[in-house]
Protein backbone atom coordinates (compact mmCIF):
# COMPACT_ATOMS: atom_id res chain seq x y z
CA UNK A 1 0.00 0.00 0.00
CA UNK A 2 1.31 3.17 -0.85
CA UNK A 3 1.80 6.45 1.61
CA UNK A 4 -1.10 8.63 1.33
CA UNK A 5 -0.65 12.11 1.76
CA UNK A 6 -1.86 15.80 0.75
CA UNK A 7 0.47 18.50 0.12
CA UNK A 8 -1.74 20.62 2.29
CA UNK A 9 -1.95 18.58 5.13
CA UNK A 10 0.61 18.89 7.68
CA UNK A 11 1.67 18.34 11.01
CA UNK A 12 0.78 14.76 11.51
CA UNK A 13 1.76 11.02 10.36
CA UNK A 14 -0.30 7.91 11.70
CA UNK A 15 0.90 4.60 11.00
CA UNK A 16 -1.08 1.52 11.35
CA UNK A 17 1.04 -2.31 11.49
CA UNK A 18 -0.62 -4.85 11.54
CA UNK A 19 1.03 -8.04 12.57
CA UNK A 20 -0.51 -12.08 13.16
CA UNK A 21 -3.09 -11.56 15.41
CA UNK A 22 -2.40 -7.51 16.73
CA UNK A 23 -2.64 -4.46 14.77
CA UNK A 24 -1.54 -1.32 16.13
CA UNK A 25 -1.90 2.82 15.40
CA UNK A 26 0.79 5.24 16.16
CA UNK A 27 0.56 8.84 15.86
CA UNK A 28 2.96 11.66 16.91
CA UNK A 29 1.83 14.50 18.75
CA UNK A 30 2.89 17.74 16.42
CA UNK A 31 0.02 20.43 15.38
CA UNK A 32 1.31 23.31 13.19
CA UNK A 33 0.16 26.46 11.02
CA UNK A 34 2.06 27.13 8.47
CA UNK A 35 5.96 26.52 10.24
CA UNK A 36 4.44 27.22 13.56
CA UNK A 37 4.40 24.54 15.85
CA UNK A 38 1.26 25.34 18.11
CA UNK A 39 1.06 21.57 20.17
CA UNK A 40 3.36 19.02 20.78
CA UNK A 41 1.49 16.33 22.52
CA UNK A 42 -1.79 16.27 20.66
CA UNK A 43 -3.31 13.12 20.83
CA UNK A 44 -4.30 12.21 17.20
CA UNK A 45 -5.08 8.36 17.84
CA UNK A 46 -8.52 7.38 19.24
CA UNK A 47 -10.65 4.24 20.28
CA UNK A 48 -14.17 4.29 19.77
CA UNK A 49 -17.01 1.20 19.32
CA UNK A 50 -16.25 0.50 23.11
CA UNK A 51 -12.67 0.54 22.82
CA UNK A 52 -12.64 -2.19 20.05
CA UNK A 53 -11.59 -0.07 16.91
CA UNK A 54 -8.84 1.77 17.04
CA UNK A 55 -8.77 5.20 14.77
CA UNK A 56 -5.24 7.69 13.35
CA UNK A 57 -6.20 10.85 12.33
CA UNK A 58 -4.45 13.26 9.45
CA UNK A 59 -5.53 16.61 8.57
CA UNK A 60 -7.33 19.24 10.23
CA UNK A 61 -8.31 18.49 14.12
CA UNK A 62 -11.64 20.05 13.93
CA UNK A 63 -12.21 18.03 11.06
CA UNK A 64 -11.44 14.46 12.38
CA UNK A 65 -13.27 15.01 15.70
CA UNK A 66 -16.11 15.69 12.88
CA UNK A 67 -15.55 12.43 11.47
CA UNK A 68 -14.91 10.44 14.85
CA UNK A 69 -18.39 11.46 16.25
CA UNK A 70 -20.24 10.39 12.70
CA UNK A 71 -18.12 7.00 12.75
CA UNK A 72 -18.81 6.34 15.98
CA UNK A 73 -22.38 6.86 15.16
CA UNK A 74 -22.10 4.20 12.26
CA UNK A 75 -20.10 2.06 14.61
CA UNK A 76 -23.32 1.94 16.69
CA UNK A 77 -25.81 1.47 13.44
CA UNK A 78 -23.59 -1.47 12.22
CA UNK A 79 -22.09 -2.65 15.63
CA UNK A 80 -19.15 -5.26 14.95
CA UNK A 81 -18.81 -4.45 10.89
CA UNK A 82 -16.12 -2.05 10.32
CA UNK A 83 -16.14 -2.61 7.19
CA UNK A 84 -19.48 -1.25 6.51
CA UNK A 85 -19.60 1.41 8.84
CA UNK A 86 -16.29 2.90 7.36
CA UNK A 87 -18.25 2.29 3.84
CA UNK A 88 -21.31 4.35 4.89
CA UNK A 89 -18.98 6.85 6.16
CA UNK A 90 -17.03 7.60 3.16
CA UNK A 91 -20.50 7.36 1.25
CA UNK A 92 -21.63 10.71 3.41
CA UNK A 93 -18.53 11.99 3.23
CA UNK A 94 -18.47 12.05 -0.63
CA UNK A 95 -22.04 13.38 -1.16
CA UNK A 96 -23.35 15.42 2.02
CA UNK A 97 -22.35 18.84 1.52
CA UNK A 98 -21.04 19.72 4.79
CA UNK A 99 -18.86 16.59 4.94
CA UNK A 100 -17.38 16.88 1.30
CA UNK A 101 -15.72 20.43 2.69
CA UNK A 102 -14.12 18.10 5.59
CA UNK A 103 -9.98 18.06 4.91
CA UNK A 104 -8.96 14.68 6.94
CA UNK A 105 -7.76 11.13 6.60
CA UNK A 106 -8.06 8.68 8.71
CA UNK A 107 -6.71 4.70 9.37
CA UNK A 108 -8.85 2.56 11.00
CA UNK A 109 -8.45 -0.98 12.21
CA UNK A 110 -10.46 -3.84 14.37
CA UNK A 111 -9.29 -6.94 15.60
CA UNK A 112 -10.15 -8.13 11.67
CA UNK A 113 -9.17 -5.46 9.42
CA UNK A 114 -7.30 -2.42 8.64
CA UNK A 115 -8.71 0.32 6.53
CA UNK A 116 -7.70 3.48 4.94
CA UNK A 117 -10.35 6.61 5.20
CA UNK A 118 -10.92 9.73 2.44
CA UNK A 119 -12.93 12.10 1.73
CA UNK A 120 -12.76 11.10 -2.17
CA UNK A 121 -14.97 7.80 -1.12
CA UNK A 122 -12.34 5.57 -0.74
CA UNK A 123 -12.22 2.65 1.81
CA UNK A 124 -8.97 0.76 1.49
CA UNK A 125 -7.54 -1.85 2.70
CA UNK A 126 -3.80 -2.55 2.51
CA UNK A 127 -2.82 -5.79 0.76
CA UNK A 128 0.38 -6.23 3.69
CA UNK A 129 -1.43 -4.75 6.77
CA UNK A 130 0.64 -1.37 6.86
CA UNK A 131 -1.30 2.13 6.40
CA UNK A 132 1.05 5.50 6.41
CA UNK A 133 -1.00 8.35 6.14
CA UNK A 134 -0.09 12.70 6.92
CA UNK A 135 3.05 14.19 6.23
CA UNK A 136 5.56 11.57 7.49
CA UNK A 137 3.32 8.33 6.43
CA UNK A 138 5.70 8.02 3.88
CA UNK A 139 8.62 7.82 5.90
CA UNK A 140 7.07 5.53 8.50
CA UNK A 141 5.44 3.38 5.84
CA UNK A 142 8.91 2.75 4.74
CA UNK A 143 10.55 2.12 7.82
CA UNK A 144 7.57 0.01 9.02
CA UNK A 145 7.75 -2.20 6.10
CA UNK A 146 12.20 -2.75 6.14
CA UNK A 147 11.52 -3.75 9.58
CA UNK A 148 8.01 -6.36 9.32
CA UNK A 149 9.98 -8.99 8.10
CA UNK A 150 12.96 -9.38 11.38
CA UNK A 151 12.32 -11.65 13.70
CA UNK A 152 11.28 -10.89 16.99
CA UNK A 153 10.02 -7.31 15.44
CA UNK A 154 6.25 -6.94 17.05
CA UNK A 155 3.99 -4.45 15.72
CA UNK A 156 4.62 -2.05 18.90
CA UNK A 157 8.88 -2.03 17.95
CA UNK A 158 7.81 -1.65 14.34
CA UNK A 159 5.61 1.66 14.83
CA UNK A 160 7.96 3.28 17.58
CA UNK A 161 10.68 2.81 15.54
CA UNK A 162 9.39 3.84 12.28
CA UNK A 163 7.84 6.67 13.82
CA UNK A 164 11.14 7.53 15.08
CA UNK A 165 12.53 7.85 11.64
CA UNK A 166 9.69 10.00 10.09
CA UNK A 167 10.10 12.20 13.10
CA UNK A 168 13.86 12.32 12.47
CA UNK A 169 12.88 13.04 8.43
CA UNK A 170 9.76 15.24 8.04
CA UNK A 171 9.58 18.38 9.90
CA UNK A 172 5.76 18.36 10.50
CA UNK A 173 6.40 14.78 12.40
CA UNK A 174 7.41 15.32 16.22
CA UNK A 175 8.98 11.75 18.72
CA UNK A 176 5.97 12.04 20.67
CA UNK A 177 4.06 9.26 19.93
CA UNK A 178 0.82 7.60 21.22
CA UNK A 179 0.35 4.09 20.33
CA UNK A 180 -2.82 1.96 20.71
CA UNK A 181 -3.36 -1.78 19.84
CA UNK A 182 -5.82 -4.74 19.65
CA UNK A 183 -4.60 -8.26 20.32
């Protein structure tokens, strides 16, 4: 799966790994405007459906929280099908007026799958169970996938340390990371 990201959209990278049976979501803690750094310990990953998804976060922060509340509300219409809540999401998003203006990503994963977010309608899932999205996704999505393969590596080690290196690379990407998981 490739690194999603929007020129405009800065000051974030989420990285999802999933791994056998866990899947985690990393996110740092940077908010900027412009080359202002206004937070550094923003918390950009989320769990919602009674703690049983887990949800990352890129773009605008007024935004997401705009998207977490309406798929937590399709979390509760569809309870236990990700997959089709995150589908009847994106379907809003594309086509209700309000939502369409909405400038955020987001990866989202279960205890089954792992799924990429837009506001173009798109519901993705990754064919090797990594998701980089924001500025750095890139850089972690790299990282993340040099190190899936070493033994030993589980999917916490994966995303601190490839969150490490987009922090170290992309100047929108700070080492304070948050890190959530389902076994």
């Amino acid at each position: 799966m490739q690194a999603i990201t929007e020129k405009n959209w800065r000051g974030t990278t989420i990285l999802s790994v999933r791994l056998g049976d866990k899947v985690v979501i990393a996110g740092d803690g940077q908010v900027t405007l412009g080359s202002i750094t206004l937070k550094s310990n923003a918390k950009k990953v989320r769990r919602l459906g009674d703690g049983n998804v887990i949800v990352g976060f890129a773009g605008a922060t007024a935004d997401a929280f705009a998207l977490f509340e309406r798929l937590e509300s399709k979390l509760e219409q569809y309870p236990k099908q990700l997959t089709r809540a995150c589908v009847e999401l994106a379907k809003d998003w594309r086509t209700d007026k309000y939502l369409r203006r909405l400038e955020a990503m987001m990866a989202v994963a279960d205890k089954n799958v792992s799924l990429i977010l837009t506001g173009t309608g798109d519901v993705l899932e990754p064919e090797d169970g990594l998701i980089g999205i924001g500025s750095g996704g890139a850089y972690a999505l790299s990282a993340a996938r040099a190190l899936v393969d070493i033994k030993g590596m589980t999917p916490e080690k994966i995303a601190k340390k490839s969150m490490k290196v987009a922090s170290d690379l992309c100047i929108y990407t700070n080492s304070n990371i948050i890190i959530e998981s389902i076994d």
